[in-house]
C-alpha atoms as a PDB file:
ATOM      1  CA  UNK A   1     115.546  92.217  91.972  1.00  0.00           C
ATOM      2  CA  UNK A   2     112.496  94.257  92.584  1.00  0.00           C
ATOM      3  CA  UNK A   3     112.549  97.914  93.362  1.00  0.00           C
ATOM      4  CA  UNK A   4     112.718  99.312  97.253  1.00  0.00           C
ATOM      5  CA  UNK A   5     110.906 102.616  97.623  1.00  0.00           C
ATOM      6  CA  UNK A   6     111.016 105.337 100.626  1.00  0.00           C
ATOM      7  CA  UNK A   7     108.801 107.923 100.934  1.00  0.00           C
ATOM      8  CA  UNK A   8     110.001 111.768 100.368  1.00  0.00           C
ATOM      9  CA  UNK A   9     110.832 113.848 103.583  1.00  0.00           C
ATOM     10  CA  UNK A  10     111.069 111.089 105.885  1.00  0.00           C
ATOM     11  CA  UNK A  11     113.264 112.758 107.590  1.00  0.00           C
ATOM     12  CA  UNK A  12     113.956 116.659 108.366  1.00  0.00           C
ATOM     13  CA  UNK A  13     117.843 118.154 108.673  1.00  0.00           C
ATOM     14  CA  UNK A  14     118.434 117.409 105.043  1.00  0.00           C
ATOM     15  CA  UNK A  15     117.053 119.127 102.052  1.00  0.00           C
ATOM     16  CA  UNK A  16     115.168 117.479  99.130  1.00  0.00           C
ATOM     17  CA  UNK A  17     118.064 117.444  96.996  1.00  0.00           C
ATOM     18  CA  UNK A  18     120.638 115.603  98.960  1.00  0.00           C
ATOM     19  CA  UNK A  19     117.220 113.556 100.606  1.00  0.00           C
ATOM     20  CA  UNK A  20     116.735 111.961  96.991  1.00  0.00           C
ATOM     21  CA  UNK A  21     120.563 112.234  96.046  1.00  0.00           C
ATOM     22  CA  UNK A  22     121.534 110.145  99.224  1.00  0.00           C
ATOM     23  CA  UNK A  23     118.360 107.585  98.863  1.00  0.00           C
ATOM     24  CA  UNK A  24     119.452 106.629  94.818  1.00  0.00           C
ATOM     25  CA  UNK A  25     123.152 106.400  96.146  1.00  0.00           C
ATOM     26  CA  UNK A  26     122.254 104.037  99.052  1.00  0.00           C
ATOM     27  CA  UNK A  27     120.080 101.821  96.431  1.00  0.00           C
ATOM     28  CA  UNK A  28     116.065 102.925  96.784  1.00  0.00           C
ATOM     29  CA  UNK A  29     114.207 103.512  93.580  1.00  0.00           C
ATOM     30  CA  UNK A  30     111.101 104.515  93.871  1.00  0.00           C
ATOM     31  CA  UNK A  31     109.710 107.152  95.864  1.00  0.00           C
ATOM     32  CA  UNK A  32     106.823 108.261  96.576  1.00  0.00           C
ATOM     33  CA  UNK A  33     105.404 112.221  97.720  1.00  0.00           C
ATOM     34  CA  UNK A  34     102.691 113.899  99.369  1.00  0.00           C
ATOM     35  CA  UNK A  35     100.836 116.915  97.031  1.00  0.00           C
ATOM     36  CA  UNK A  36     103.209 120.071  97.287  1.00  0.00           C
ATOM     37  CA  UNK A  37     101.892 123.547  98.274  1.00  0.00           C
ATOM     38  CA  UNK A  38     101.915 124.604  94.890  1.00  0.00           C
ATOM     39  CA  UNK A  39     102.473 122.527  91.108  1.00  0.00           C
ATOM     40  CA  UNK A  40     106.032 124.355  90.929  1.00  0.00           C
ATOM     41  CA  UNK A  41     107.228 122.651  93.875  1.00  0.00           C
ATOM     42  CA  UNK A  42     105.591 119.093  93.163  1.00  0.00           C
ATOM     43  CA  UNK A  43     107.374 119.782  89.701  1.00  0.00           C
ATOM     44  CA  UNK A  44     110.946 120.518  91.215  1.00  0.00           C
ATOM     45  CA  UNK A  45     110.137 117.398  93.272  1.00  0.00           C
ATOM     46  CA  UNK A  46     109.752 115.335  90.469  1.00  0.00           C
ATOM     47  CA  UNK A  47     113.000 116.771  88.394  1.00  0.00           C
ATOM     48  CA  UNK A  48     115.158 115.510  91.248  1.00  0.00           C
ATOM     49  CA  UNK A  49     113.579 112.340  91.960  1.00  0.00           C
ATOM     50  CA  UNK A  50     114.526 111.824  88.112  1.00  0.00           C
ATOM     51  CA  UNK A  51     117.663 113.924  87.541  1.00  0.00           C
ATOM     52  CA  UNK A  52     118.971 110.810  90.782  1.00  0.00           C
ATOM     53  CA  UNK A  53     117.440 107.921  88.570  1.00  0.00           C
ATOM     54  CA  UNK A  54     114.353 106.790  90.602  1.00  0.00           C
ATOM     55  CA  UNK A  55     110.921 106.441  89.979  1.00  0.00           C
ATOM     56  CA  UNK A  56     107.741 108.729  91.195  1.00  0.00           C
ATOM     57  CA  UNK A  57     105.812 105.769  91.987  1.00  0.00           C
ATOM     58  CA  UNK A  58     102.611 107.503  93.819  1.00  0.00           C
ATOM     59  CA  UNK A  59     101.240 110.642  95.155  1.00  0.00           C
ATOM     60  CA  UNK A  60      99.311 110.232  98.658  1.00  0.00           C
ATOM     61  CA  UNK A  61      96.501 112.457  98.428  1.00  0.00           C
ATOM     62  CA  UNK A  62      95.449 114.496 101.385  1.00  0.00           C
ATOM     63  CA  UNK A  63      93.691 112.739 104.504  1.00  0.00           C
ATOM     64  CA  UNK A  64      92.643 115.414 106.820  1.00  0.00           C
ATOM     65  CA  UNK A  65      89.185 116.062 106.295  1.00  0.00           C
ATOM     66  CA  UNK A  66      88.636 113.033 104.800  1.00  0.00           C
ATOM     67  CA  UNK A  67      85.914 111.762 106.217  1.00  0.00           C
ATOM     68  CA  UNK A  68      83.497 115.180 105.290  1.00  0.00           C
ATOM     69  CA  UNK A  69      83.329 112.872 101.638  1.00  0.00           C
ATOM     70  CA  UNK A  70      80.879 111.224 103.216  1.00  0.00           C
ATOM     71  CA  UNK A  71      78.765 113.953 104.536  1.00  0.00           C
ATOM     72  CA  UNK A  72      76.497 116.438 103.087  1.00  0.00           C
ATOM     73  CA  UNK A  73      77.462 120.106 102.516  1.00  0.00           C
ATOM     74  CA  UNK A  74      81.017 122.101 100.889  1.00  0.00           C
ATOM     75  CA  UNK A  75      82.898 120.553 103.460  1.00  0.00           C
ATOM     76  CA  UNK A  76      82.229 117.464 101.561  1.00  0.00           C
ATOM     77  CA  UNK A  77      82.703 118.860  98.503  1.00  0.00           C
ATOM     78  CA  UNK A  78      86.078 120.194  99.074  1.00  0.00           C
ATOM     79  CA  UNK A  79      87.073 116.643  99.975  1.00  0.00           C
ATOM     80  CA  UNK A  80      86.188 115.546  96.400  1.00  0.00           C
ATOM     81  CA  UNK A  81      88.536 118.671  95.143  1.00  0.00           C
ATOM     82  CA  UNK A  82      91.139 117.805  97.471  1.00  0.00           C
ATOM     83  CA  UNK A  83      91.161 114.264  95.588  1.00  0.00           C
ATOM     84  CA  UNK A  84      90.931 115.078  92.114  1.00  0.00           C
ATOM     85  CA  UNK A  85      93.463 117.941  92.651  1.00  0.00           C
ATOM     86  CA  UNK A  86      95.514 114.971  93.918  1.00  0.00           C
ATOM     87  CA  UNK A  87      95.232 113.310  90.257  1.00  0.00           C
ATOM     88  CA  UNK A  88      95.774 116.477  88.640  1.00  0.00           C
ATOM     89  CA  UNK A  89      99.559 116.371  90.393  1.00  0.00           C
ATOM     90  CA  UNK A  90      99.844 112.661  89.193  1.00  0.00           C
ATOM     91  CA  UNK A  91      99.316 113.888  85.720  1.00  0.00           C
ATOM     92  CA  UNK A  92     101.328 116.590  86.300  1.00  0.00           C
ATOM     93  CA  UNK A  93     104.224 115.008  86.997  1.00  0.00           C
ATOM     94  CA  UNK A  94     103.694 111.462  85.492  1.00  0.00           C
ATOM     95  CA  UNK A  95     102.927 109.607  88.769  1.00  0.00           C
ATOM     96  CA  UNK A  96     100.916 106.811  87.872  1.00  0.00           C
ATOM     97  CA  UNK A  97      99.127 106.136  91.142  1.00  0.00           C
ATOM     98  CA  UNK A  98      97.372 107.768  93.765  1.00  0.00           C
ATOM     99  CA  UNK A  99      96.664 106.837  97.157  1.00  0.00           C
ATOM    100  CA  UNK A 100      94.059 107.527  99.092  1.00  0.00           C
ATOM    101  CA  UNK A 101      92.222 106.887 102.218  1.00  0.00           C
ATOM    102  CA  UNK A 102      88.618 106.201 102.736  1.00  0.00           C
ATOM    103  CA  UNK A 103      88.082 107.387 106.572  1.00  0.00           C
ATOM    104  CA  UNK A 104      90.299 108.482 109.552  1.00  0.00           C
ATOM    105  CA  UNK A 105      89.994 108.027 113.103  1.00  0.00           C
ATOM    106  CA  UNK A 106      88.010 106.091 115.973  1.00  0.00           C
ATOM    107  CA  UNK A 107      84.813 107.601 114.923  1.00  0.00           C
ATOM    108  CA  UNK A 108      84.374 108.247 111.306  1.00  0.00           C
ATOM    109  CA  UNK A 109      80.815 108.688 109.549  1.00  0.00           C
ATOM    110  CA  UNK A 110      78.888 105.482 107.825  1.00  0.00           C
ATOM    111  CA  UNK A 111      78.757 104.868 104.651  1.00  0.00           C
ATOM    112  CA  UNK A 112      76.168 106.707 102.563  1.00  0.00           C
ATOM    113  CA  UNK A 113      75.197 107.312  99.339  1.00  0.00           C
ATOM    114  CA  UNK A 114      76.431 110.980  98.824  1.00  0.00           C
ATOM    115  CA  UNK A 115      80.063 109.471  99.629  1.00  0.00           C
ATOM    116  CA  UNK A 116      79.496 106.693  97.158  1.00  0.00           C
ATOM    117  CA  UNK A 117      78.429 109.382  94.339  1.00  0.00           C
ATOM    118  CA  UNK A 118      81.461 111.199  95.663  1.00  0.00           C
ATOM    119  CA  UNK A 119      84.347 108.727  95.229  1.00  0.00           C
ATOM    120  CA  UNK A 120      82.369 107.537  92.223  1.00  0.00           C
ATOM    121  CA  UNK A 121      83.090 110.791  90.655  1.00  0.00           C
ATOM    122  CA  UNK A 122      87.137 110.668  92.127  1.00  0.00           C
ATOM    123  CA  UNK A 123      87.384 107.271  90.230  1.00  0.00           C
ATOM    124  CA  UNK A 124      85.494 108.480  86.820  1.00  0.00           C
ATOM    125  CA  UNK A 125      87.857 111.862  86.663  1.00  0.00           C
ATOM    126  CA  UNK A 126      91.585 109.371  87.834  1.00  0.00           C
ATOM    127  CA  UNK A 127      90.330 107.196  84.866  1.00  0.00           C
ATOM    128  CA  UNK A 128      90.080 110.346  82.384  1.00  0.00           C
ATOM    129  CA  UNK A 129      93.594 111.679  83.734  1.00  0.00           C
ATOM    130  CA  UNK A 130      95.221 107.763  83.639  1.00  0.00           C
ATOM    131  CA  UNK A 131      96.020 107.367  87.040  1.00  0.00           C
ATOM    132  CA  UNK A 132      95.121 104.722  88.734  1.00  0.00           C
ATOM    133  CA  UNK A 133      93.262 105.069  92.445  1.00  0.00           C
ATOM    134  CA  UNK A 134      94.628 102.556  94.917  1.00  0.00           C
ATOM    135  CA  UNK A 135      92.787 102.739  98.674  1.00  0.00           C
ATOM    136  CA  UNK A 136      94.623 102.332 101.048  1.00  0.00           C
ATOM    137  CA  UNK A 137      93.797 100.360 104.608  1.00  0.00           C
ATOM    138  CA  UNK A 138      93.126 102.653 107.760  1.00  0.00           C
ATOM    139  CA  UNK A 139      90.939 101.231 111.056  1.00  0.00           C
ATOM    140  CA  UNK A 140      87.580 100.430 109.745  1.00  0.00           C
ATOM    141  CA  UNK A 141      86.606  97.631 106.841  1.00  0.00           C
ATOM    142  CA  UNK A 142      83.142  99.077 105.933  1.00  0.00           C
ATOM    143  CA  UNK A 143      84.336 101.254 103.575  1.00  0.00           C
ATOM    144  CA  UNK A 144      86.852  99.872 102.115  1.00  0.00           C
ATOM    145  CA  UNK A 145      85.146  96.774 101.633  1.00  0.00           C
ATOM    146  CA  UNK A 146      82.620  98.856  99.952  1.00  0.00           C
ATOM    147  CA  UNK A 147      85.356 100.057  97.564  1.00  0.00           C
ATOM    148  CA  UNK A 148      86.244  96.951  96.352  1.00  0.00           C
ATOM    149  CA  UNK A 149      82.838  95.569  96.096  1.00  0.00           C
ATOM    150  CA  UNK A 150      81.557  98.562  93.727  1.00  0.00           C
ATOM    151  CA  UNK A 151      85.028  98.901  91.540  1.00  0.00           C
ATOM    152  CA  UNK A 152      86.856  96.432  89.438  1.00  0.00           C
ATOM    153  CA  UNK A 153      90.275  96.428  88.309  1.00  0.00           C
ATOM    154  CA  UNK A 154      88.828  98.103  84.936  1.00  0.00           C
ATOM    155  CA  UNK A 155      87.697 100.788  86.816  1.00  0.00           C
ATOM    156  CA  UNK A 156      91.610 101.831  87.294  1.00  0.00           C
ATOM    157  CA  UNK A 157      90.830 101.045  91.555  1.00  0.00           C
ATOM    158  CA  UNK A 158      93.303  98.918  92.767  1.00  0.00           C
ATOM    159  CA  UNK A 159      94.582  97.954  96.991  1.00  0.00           C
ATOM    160  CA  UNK A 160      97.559  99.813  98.885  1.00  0.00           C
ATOM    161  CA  UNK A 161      98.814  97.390 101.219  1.00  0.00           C
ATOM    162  CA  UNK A 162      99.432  99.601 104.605  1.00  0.00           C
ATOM    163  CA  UNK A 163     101.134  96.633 107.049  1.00  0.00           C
ATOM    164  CA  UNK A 164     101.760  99.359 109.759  1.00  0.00           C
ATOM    165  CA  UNK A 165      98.215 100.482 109.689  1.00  0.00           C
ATOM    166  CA  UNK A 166      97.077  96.548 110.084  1.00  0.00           C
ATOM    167  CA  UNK A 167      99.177  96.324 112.918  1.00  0.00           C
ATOM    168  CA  UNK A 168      98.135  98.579 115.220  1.00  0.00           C
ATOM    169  CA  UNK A 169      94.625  99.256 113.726  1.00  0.00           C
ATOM    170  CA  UNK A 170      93.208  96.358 112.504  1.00  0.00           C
ATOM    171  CA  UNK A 171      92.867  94.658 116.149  1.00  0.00           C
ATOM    172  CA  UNK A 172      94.297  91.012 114.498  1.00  0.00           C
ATOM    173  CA  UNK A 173      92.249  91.373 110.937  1.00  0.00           C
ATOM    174  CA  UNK A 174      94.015  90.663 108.175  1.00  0.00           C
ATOM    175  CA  UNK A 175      93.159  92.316 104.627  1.00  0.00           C
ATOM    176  CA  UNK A 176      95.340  90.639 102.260  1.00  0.00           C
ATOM    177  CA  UNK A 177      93.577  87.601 102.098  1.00  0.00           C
ATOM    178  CA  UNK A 178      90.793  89.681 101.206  1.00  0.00           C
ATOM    179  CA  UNK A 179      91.850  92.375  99.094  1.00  0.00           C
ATOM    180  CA  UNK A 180      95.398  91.130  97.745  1.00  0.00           C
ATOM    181  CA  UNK A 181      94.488  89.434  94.572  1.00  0.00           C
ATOM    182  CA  UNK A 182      93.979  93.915  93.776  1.00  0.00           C
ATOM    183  CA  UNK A 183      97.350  94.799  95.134  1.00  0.00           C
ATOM    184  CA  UNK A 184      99.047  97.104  93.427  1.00  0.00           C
ATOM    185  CA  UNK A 185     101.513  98.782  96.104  1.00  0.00           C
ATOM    186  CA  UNK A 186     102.361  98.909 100.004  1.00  0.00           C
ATOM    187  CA  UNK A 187     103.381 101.451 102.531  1.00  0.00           C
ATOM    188  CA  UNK A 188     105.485  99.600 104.843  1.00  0.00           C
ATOM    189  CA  UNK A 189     106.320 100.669 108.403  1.00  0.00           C
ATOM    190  CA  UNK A 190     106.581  99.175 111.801  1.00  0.00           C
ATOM    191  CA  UNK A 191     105.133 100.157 115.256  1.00  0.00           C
ATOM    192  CA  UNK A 192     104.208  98.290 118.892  1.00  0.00           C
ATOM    193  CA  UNK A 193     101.159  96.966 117.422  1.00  0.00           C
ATOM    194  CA  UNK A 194      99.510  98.667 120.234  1.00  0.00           C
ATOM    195  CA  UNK A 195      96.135  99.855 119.401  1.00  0.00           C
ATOM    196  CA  UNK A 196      96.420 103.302 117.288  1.00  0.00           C
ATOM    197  CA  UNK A 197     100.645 103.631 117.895  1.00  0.00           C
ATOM    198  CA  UNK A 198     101.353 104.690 114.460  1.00  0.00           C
ATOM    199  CA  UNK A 199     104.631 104.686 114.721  1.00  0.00           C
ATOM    200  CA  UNK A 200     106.276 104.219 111.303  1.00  0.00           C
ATOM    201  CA  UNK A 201     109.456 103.053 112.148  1.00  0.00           C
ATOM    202  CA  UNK A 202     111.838 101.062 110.190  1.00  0.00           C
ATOM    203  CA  UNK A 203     110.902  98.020 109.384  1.00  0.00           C
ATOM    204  CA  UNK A 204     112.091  95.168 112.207  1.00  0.00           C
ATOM    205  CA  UNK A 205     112.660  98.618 114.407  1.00  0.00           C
ATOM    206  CA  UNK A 206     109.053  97.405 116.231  1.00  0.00           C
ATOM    207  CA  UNK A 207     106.948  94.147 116.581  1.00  0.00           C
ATOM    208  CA  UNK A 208     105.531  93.210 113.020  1.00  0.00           C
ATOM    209  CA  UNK A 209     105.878  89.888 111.697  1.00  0.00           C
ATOM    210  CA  UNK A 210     107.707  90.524 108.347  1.00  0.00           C
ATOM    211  CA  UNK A 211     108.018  86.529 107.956  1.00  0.00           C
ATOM    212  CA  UNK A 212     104.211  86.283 107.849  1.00  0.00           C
ATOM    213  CA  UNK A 213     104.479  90.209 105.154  1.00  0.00           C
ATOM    214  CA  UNK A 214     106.211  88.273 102.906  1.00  0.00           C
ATOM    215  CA  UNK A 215     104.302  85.232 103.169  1.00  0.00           C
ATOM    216  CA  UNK A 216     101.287  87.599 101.418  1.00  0.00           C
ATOM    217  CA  UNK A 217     103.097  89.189  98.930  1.00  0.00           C
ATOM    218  CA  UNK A 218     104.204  85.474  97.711  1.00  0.00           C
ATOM    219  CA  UNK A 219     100.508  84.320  98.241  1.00  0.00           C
ATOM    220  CA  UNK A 220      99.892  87.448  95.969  1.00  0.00           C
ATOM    221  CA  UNK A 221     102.570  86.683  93.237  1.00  0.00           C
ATOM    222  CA  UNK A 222     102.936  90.615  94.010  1.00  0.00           C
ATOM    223  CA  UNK A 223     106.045  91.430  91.943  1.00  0.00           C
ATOM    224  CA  UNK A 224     105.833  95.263  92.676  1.00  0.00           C
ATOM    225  CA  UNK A 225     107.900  97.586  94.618  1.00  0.00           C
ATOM    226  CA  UNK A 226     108.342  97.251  98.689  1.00  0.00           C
ATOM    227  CA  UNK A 227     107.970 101.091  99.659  1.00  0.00           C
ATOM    228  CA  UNK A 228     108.697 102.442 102.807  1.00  0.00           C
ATOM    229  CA  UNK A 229     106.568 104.958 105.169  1.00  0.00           C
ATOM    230  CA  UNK A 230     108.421 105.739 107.203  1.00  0.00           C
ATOM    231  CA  UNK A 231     108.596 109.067 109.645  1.00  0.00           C
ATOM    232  CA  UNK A 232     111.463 109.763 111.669  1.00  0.00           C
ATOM    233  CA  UNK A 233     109.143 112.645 113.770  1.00  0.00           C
ATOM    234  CA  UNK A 234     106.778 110.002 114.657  1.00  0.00           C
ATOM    235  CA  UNK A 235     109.647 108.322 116.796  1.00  0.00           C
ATOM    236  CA  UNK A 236     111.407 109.194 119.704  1.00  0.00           C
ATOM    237  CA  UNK A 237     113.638 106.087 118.579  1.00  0.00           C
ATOM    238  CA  UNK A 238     115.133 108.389 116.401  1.00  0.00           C
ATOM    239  CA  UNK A 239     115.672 111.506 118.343  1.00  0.00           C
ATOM    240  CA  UNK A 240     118.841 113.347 117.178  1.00  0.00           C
ATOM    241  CA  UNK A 241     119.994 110.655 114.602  1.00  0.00           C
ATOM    242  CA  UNK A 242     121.690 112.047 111.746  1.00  0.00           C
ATOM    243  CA  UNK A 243     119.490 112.095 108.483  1.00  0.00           C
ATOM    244  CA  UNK A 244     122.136 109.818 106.852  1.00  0.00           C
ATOM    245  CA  UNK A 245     122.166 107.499 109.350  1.00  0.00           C
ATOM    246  CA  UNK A 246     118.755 107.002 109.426  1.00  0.00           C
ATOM    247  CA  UNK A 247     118.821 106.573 105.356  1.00  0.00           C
ATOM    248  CA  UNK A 248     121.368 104.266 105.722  1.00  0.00           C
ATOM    249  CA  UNK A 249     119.109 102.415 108.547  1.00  0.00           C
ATOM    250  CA  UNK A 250     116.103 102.509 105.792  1.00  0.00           C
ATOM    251  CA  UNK A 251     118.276 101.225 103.649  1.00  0.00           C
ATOM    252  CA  UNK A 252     119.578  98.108 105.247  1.00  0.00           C
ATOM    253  CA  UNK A 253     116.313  97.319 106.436  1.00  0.00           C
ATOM    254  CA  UNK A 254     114.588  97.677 102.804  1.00  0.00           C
ATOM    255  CA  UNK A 255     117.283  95.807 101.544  1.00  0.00           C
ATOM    256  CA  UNK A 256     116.598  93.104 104.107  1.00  0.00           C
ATOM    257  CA  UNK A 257     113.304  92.772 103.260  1.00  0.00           C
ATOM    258  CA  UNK A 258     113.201  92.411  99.767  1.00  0.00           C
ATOM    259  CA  UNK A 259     115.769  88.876 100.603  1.00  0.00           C
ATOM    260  CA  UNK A 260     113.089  87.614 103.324  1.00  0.00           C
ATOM    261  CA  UNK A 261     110.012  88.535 100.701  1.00  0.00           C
ATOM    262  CA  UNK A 262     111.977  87.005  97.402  1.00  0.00           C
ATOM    263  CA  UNK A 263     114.112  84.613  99.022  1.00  0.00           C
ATOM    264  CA  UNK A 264     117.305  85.612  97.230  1.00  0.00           C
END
């Protein structure tokens, strides 16, 4: 069977130890982090994601401020740090992916050619530290479509399926037709698919289509992990639930997924 994944602190009221203690017991595998504070903590991180058997599939780099990589001055600048301190903590701890996102919001900046030089640079420096860059959806297609267009698969740049973010961003566009022959993992999460309700509940907690998900990971012969993004906070579906319950919720639902995606 393949893998099921859940991202780290999807919850609060429980501390990272029984968090990734509780997610091994109830059957997830992977897991995946945000950058810690400090290399310390992303190290502790990743000795208990492996002292409970799972794997530390990807780091998500940072988002806010995101779209300054496409604009001149140190704002822009810091953006690119932001990134490649991002690889450094997949290097760190041996994550072999990291995800990030190529604008944010209703109105971010166009594409230009200082942004291109940026993430140009981002890509050059992941290849040197062997981690692999995989963008990840958000509301726009310019620049990801850009992405994809400039690097190949030997460039280390590969797709992060985000089916929440499709849902209630994409207003009825569809990117794994276009980008899932470079699929290399997915954030999954549901929502209202109202326009910008980024919900990410548990999957079949909202109104995706997880019939017409699997349908594109089969299309995709995509044999990787199905990892949850999911954020308890984000929900008021949620409110007071007790941090086991919900894993065992995120759980099920993983679980239920994987038998509608591979049919078994």
């Amino acid at each position: 069977m393949r893998p099921i994944g859940i991202n780290h602190r999807a919850i609060g009221g429980i501390s990272d130890r029984d968090f990734i203690k509780t997610a091994s017991e109830l059957g997830f595998e992977n897991m995946f982090t945000l950058v810690a504070d400090t290399e310390a903590e992303q190290s502790e991180w990743a000795n208990l994601i492996a002292k409970y058997g799972l794997t530390y599939e990807t780091i998500h780099a940072p988002w806010k401020g995101i779209n300054n990589m496409w604009l001149e001055g140190e704002k822009g600048d810091a953006a690119r740090a932001m990134l490649t301190n991002a690889i450094d903590r997949c290097a760190l701890v041996g994550a072999p992916i990291v995800i990030v996102h190529l604008s944010s919001g209703l109105t971010p900046p166009p594409v230009t050619d200082l942004g291109r030089a940026r993430y140009t640079q981002v890509v050059e420096y992941a290849q040197k530290k062997g981690v692999i860059v995989a963008f990840e959806n958000q509301r726009f297609l310019s620049n990801i479509a850009w992405a994809f267009e400039t690097f190949s698969p030997a460039d280390s740049v590969a797709f992060c399926w985000d089916c929440g973010h499709e849902s209630c961003f994409a207003r009825g566009r569809e990117y794994m037709p276009l980008f899932g022959d470079r699929l290399i993992c997915t954030h999954i999460h549901d929502n209202s698919g109202e326009f910008d309700a980024d919900n990410h509940l548990i999957p079949f907690d909202g109104m995706i289509n997880y019939h017409r998900f699997a349908e594109h990971l089969r299309k995709a012969n995509y044999k990787g992990s199905l990892m949850l993004e999911v954020c308890e906070p984000n929900s008021k579906n949620y409110v007071g639930m007790d941090p086991i319950v919900y894993l065992e919720r995120a759980a099920a639902a993983a679980k239920k997924l994987r038998t509608l995606v591979d049919g078994q």
